[in-house]
C-alpha atoms as a PDB file:
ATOM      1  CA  UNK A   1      28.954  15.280   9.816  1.00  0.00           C
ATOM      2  CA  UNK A   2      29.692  14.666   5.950  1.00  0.00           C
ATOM      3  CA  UNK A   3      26.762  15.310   3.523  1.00  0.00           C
ATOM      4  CA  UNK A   4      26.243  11.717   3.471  1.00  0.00           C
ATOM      5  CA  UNK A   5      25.486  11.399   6.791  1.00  0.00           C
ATOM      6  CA  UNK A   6      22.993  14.409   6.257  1.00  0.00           C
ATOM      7  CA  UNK A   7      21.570  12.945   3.539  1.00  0.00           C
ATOM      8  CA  UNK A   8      21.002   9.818   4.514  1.00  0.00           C
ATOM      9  CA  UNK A   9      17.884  10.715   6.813  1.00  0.00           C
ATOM     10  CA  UNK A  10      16.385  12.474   4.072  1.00  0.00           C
ATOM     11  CA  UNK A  11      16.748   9.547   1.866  1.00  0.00           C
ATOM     12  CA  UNK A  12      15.593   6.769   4.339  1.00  0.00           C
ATOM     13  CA  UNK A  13      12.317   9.526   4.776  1.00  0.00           C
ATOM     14  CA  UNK A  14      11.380   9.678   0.900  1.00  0.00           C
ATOM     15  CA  UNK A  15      11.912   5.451   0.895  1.00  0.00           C
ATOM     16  CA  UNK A  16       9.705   5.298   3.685  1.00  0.00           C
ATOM     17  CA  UNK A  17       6.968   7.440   2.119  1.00  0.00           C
ATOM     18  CA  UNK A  18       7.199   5.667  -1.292  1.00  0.00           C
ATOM     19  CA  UNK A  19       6.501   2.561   0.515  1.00  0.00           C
ATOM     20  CA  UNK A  20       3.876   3.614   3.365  1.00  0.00           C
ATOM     21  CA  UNK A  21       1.596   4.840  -0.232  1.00  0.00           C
ATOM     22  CA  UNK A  22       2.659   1.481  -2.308  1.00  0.00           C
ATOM     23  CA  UNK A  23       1.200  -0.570   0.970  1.00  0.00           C
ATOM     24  CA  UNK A  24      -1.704   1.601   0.887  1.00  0.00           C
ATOM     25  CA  UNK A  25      -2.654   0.994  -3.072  1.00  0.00           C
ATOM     26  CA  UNK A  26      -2.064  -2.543  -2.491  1.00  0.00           C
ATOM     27  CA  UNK A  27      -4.301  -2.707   0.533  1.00  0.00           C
ATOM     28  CA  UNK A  28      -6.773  -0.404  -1.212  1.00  0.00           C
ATOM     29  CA  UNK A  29      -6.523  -3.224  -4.124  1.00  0.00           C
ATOM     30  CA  UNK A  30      -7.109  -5.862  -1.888  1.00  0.00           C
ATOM     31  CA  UNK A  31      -9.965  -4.770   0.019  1.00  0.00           C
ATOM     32  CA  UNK A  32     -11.908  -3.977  -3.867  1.00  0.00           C
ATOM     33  CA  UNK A  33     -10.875  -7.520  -4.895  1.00  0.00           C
ATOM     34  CA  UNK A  34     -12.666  -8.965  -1.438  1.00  0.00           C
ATOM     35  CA  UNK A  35     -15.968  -6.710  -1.979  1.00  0.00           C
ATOM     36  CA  UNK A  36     -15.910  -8.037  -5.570  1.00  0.00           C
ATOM     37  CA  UNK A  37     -15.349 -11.699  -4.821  1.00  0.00           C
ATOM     38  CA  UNK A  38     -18.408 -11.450  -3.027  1.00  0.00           C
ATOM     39  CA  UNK A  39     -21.040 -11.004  -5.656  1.00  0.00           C
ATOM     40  CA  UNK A  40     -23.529  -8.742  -5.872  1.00  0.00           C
ATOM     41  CA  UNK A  41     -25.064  -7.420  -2.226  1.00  0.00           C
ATOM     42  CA  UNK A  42     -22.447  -9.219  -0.604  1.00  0.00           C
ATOM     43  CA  UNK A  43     -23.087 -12.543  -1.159  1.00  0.00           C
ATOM     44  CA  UNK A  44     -21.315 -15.122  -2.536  1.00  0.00           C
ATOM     45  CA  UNK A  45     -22.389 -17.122  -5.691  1.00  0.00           C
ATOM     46  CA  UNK A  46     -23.312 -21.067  -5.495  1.00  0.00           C
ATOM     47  CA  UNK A  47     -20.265 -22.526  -8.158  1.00  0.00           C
END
């Protein structure tokens, strides 16, 4: 095997990681934007 071929796994790995932890800020983010759309104790504000 070449040392691209080697490399490439460990690459594809590191990519992986970066985005599995960029997924979980953003679903961190969206889950604290719900729970503060809601309003104080969870409920929602009459416009």
């Amino acid at each position: 095997m070449s040392g691209d071929q080697l490399r490439r796994p460990k690459d594809l790995e590191k990519e992986n990681e970066r985005l599995c932890r960029a997924v979980s800020d953003l679903t961190l983010d969206k889950q604290i934007l719900a729970e503060a759309a809601k309003g104080p104790e969870g409920q929602r504000e009459a416009a």
